[in-house]
N, C-alpha and C. Protein backbone atom coordinates (compact mmCIF):
# COMPACT_ATOMS: atom_id res chain seq x y z
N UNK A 1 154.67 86.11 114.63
CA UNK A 1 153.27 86.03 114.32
C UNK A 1 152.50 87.17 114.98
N UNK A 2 152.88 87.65 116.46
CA UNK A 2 152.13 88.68 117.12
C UNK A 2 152.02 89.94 116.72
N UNK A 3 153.68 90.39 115.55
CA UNK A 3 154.35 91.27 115.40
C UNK A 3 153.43 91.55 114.07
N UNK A 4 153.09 90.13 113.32
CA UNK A 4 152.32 90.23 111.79
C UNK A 4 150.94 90.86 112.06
N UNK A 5 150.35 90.04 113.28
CA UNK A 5 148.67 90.28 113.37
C UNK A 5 148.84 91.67 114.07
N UNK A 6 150.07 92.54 114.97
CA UNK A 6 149.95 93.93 115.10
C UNK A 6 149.98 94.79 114.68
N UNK A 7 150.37 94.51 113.25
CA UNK A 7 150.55 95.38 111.80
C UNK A 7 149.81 95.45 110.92
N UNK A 8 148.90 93.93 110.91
CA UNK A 8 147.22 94.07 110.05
C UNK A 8 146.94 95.05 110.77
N UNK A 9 146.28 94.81 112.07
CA UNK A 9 145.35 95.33 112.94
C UNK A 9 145.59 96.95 112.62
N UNK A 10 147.00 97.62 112.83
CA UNK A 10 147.10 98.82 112.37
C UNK A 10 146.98 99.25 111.29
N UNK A 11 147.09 98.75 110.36
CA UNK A 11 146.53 98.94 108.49
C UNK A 11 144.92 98.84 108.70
N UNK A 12 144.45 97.92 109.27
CA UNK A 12 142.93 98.18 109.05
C UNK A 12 142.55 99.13 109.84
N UNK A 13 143.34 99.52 110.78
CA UNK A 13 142.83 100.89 111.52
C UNK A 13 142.75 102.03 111.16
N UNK A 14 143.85 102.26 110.33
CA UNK A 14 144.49 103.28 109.27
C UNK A 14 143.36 103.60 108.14
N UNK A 15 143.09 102.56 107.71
CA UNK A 15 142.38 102.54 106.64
C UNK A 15 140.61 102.39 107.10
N UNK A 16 140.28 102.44 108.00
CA UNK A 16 139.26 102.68 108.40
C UNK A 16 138.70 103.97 109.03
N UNK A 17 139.82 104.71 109.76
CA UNK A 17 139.93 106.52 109.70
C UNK A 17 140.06 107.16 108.78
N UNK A 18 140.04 106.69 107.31
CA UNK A 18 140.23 107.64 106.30
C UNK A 18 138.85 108.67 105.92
N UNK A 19 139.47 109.55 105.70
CA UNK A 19 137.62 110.50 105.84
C UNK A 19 137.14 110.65 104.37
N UNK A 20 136.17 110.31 104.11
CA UNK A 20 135.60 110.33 103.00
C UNK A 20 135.14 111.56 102.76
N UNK A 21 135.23 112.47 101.91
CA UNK A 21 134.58 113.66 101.23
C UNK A 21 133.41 113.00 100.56
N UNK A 22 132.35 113.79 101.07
CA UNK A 22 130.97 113.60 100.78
C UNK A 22 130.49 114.81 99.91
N UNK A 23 129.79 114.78 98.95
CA UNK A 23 129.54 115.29 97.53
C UNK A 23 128.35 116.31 98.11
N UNK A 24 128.94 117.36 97.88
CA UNK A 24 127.63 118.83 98.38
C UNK A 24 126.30 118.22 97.85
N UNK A 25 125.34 118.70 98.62
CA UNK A 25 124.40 118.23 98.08
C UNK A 25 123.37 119.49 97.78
N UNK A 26 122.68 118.98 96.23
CA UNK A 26 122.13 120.15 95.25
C UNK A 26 121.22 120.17 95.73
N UNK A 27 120.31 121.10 95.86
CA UNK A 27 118.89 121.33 96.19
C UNK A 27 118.35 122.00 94.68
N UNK A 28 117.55 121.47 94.56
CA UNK A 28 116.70 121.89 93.44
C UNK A 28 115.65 123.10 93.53
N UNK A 29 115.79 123.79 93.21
CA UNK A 29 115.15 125.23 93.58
C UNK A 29 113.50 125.28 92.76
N UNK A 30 113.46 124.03 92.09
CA UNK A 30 112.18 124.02 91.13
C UNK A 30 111.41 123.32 91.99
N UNK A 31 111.78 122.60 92.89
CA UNK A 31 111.13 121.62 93.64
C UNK A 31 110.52 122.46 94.98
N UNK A 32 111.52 123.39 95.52
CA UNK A 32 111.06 124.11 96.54
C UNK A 32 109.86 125.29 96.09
N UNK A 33 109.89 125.60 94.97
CA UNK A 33 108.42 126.41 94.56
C UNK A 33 107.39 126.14 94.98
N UNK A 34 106.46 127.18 95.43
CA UNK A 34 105.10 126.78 95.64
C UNK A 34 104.61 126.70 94.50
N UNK A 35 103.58 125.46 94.21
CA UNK A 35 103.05 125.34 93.23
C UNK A 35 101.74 125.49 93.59
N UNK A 36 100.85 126.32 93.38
CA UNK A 36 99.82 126.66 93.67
C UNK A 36 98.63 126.57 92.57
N UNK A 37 98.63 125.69 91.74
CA UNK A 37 97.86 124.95 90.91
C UNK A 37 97.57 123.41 91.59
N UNK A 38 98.08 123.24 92.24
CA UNK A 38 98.00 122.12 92.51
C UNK A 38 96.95 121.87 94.15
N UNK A 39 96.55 122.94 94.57
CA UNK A 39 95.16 123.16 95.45
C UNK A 39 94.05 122.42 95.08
N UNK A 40 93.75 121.76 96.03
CA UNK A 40 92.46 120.88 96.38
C UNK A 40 91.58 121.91 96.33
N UNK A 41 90.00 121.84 95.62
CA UNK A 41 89.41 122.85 95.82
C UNK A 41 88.28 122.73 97.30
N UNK A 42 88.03 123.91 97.28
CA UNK A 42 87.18 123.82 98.77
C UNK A 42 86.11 123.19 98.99
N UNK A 43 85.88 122.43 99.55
CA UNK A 43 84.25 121.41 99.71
C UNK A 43 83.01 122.49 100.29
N UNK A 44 82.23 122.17 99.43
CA UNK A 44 81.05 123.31 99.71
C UNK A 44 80.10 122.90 100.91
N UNK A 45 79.90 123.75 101.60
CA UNK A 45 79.08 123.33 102.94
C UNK A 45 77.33 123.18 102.72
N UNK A 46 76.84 122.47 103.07
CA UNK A 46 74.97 122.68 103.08
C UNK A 46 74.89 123.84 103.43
N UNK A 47 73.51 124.02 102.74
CA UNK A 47 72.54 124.83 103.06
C UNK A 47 72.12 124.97 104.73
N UNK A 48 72.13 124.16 104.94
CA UNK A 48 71.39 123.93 106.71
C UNK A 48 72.80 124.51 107.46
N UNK A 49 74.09 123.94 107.22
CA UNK A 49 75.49 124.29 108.53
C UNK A 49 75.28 125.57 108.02
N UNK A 50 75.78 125.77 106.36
CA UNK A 50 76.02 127.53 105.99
C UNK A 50 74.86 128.53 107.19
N UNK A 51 74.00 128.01 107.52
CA UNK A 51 73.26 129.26 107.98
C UNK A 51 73.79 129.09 109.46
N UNK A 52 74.17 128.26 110.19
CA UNK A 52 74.94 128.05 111.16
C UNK A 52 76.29 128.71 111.10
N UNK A 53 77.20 129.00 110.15
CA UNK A 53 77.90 128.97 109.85
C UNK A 53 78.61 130.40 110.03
N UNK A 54 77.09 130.98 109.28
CA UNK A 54 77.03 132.57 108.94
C UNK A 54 77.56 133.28 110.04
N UNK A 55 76.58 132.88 111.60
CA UNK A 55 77.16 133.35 112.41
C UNK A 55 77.81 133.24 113.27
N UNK A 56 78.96 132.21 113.05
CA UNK A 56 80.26 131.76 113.92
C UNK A 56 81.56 133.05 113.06
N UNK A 57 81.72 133.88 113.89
CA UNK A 57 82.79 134.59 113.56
C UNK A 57 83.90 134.38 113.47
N UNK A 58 84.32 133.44 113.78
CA UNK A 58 85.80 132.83 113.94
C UNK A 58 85.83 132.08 112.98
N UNK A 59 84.99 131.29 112.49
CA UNK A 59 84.80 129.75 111.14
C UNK A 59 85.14 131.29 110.24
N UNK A 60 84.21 131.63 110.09
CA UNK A 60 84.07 133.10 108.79
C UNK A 60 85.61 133.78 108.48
N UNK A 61 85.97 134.12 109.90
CA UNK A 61 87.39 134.58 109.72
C UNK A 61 88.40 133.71 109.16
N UNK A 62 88.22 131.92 109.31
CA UNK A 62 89.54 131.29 108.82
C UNK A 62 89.23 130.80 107.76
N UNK A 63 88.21 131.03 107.16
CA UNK A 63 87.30 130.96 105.78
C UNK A 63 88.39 132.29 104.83
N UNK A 64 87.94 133.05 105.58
CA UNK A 64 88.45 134.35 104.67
C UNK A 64 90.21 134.27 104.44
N UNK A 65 90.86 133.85 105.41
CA UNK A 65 92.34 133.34 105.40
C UNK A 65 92.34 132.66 104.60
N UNK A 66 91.70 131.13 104.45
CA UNK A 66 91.92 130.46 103.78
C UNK A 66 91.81 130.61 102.03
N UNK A 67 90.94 131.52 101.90
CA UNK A 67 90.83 132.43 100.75
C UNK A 67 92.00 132.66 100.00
N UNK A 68 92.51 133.69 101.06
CA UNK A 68 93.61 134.10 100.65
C UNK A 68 95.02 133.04 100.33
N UNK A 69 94.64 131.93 101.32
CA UNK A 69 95.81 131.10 100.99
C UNK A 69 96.03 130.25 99.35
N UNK A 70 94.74 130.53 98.81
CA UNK A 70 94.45 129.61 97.47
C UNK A 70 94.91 131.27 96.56
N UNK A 71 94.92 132.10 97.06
CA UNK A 71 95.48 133.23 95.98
C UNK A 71 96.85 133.53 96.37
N UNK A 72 98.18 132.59 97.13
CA UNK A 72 99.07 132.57 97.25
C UNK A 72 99.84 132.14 96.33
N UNK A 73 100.78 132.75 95.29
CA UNK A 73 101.04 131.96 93.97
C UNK A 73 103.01 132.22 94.06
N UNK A 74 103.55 132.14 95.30
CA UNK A 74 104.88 132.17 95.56
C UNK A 74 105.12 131.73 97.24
N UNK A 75 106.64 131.71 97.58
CA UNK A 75 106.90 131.08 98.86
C UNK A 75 106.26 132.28 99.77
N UNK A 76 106.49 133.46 99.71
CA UNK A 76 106.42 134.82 100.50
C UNK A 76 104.78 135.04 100.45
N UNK A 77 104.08 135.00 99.91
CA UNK A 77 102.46 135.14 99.88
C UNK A 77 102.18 134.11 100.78
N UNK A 78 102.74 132.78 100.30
CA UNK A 78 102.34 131.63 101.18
C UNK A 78 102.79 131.82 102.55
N UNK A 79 103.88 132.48 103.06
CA UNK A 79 104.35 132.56 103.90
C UNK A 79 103.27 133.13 104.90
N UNK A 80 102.97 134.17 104.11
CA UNK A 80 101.80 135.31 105.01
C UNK A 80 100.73 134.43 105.22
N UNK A 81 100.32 133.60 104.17
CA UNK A 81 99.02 133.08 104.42
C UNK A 81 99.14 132.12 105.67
N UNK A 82 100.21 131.75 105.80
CA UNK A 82 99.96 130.21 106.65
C UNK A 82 100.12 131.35 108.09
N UNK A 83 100.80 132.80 108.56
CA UNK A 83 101.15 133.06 109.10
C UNK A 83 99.56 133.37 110.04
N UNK A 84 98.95 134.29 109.28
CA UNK A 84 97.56 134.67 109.06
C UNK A 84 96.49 133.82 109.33
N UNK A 85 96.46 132.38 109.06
CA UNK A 85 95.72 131.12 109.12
C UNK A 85 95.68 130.46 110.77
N UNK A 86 97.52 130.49 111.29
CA UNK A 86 97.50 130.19 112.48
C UNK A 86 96.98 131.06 113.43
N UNK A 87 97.24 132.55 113.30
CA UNK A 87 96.64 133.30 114.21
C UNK A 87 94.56 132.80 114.41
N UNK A 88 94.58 132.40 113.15
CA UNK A 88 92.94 132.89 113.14
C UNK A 88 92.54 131.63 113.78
N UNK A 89 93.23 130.17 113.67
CA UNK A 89 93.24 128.85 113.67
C UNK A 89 93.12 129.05 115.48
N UNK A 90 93.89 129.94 115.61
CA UNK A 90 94.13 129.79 117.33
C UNK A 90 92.91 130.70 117.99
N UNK A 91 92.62 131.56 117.74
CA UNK A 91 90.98 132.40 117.97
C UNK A 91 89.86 131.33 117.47
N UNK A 92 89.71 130.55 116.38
CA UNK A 92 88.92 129.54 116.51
C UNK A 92 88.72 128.56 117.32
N UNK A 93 90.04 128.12 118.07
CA UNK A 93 90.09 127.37 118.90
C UNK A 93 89.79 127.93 120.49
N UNK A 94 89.86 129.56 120.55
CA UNK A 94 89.69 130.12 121.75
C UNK A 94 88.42 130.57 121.91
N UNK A 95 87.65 130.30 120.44
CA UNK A 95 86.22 130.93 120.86
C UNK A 95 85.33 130.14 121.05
N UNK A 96 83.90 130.54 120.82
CA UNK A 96 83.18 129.90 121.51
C UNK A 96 82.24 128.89 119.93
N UNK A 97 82.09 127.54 120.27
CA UNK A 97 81.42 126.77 119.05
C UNK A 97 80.25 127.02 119.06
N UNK A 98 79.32 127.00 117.74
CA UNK A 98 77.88 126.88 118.02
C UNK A 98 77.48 125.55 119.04
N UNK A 99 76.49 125.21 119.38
CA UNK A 99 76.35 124.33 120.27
C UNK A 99 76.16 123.06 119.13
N UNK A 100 75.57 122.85 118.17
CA UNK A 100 75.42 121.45 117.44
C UNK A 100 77.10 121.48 117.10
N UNK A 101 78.14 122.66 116.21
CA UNK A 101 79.44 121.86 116.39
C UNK A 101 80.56 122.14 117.05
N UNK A 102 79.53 121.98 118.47
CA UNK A 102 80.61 121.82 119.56
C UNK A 102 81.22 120.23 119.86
N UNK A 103 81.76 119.73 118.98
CA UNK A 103 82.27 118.38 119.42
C UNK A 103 83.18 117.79 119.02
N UNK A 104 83.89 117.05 119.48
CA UNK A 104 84.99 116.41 119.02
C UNK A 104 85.73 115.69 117.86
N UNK A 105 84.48 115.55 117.24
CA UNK A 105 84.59 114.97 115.82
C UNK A 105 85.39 116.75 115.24
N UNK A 106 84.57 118.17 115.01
CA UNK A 106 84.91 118.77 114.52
C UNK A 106 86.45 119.59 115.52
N UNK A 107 86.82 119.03 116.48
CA UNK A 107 87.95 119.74 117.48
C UNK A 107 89.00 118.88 116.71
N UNK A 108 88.98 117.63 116.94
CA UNK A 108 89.91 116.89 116.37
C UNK A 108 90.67 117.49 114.52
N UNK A 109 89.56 117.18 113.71
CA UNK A 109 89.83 117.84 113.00
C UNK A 109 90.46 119.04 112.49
N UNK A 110 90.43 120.16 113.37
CA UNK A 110 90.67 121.06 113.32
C UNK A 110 92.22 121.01 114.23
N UNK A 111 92.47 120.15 115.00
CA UNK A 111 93.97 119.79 115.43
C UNK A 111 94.14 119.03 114.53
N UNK A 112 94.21 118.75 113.94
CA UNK A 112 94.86 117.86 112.44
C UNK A 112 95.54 119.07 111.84
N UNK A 113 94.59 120.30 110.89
CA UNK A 113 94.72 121.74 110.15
C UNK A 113 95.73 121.99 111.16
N UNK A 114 95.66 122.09 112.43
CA UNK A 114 97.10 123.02 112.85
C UNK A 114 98.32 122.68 112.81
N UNK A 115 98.33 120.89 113.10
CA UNK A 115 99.63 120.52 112.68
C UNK A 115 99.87 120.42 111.34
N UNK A 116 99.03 120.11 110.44
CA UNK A 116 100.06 120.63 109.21
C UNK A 116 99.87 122.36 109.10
N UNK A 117 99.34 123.07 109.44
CA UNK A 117 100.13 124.46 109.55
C UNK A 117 101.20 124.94 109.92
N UNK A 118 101.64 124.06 110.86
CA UNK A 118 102.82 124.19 111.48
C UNK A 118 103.90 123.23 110.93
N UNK A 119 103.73 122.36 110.12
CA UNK A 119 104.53 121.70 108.79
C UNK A 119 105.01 122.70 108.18
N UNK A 120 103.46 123.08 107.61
CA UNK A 120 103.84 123.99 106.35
C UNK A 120 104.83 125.23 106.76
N UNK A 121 104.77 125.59 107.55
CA UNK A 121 105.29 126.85 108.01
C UNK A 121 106.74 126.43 108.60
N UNK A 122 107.12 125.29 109.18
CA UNK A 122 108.45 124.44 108.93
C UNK A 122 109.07 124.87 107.80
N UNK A 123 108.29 124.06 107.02
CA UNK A 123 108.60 124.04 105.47
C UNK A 123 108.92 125.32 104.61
N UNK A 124 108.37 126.42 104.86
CA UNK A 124 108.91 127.36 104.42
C UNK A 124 110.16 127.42 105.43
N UNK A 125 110.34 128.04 106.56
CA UNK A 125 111.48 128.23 107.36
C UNK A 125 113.02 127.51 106.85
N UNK A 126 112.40 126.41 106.64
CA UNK A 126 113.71 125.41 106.44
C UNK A 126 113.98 125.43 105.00
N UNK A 127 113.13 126.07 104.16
CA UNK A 127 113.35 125.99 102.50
C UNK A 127 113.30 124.66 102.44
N UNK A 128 112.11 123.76 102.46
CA UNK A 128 111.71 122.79 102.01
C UNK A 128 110.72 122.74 100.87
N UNK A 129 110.39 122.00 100.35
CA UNK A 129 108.95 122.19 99.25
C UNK A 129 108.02 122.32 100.31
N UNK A 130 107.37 123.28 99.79
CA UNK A 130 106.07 123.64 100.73
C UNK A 130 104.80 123.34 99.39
N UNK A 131 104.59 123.09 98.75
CA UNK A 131 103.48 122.60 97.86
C UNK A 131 102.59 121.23 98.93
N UNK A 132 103.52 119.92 99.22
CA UNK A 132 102.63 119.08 99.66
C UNK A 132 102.14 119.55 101.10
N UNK A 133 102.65 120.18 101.96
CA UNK A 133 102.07 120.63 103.44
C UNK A 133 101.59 121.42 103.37
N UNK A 134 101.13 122.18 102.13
CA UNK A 134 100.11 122.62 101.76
C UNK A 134 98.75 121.96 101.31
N UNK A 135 98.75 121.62 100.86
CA UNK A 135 98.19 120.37 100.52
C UNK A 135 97.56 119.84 101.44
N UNK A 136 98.14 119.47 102.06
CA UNK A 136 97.50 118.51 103.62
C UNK A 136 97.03 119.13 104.76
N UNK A 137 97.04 120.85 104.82
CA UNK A 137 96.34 121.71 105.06
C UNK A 137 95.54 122.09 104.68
N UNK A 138 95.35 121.84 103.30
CA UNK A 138 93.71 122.34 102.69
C UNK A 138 93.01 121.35 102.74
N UNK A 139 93.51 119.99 102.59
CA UNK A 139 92.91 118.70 102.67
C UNK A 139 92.23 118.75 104.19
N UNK A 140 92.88 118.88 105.07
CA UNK A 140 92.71 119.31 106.74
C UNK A 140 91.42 120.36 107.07
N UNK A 141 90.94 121.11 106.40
CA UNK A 141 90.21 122.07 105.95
C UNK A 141 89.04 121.71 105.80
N UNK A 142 89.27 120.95 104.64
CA UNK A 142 88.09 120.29 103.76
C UNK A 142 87.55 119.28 104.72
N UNK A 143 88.00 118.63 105.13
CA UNK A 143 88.11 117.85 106.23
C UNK A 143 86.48 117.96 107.29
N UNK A 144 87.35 119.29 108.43
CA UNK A 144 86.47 120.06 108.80
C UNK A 144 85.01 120.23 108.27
N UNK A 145 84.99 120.87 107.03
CA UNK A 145 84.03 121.39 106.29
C UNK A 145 83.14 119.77 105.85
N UNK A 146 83.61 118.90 105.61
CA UNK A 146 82.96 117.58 105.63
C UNK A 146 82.28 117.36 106.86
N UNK A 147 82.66 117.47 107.55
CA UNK A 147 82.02 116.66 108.97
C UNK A 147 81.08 117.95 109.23
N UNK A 148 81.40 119.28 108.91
CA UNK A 148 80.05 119.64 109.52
C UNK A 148 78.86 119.47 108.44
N UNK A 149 79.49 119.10 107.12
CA UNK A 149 78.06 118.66 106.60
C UNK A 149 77.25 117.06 107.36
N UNK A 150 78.09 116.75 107.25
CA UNK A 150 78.43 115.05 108.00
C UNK A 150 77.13 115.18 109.89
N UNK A 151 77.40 116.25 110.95
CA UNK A 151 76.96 116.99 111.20
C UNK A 151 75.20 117.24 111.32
N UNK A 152 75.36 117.70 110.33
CA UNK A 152 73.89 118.37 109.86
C UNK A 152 73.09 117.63 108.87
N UNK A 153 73.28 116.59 108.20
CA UNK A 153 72.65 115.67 107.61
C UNK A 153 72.12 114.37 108.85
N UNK A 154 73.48 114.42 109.67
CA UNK A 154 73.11 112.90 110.39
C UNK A 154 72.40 113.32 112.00
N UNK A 155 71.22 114.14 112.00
CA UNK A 155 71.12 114.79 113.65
C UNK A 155 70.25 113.36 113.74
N UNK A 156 70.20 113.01 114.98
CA UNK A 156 70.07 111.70 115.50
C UNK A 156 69.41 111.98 117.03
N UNK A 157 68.35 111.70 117.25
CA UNK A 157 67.77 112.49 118.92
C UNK A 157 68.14 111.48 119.94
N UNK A 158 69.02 111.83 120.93
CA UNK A 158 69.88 110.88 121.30
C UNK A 158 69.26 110.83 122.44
N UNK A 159 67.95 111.51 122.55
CA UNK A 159 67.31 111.17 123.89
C UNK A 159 66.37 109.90 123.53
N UNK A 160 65.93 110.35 122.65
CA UNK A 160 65.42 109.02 121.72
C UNK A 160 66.23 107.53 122.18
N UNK A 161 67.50 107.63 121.45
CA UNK A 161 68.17 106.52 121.24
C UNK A 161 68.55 106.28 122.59
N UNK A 162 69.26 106.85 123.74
CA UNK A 162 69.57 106.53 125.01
C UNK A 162 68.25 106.10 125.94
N UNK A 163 67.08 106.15 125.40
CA UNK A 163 65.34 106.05 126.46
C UNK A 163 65.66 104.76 126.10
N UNK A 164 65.47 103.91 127.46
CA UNK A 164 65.42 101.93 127.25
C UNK A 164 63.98 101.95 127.53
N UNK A 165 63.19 102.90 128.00
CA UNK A 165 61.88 102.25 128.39
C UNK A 165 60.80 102.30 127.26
């Protein structure tokens, strides 16, 4: 009987080391295209931030990147753009804010845009589809550009609201 159950035991051992060949796997080369029709368009800023806006040199500069990233119509254009976006993304973050959007509502935001920049730019590296982390970078963008309308519609005199007397 010991001799029977030591001879299963080695058949199921046997047969449990067998190595399975696993089937290459296809990558679809239509899927990894940038599809660049498929861009969110840019949310238009007020009248009131735009003149704020005008003279923040750094917003202006990742304005003008971002430009360019909606006239990216392959992986290698896109490549440049996102490359171009982070540099400017990181001088926005090193310079100085106007004082109304100096705040956290618009910082946060704008750390949102960098991590998917740094998706997207994954995503090319690794030959992934880069269409949706694109996507969620311009969405990230728009974002931004919301709240400073968001911003400038809702000023609120907080000396006002903080006075108990």
């Amino acid at each position: 009987m010991q001799k029977l159950l030591g001879i299963l035991v080695l058949i199921v051992l046997l047969n449990a080391c067998k190595k399975v060949e696993e089937a290459p796997v296809e990558v679809n080369t239509e899927e990894l295209e940038f599809n660049y029709q498929k861009m969110p368009e840019k949310v238009e800023i007020n009248p009131a931030a735009a003149a704020i806006v005008a003279d923040w040199q750094q917003f202006k500069d990742l304005n003008s990147s971002i430009d360019v990233l909606y006239k990216a119509t392959n992986n290698e254009d896109l490549a440049l753009a996102i490359d171009d976006l982070i540099e400017k993304e990181k001088k926005l973050e090193a310079g100085q804010y106007p004082e109304l959007f100096d705040s956290f509502q618009v910082k946060s935001r704008q750390m949102v845009m960098r991590t998917f920049l740094y998706k997207a730019k994954t995503s090319i590296m690794e030959n992934q589809p880069t269409t949706e982390p694109t996507i969620k970078v311009l969405e990230a963008y728009n974002s931004i550009r919301k709240q400073l309308n968001v911003i400038m519609n809702s000023q609120l005199d907080k000396k006002l609201i903080l006075d108990e007397t």
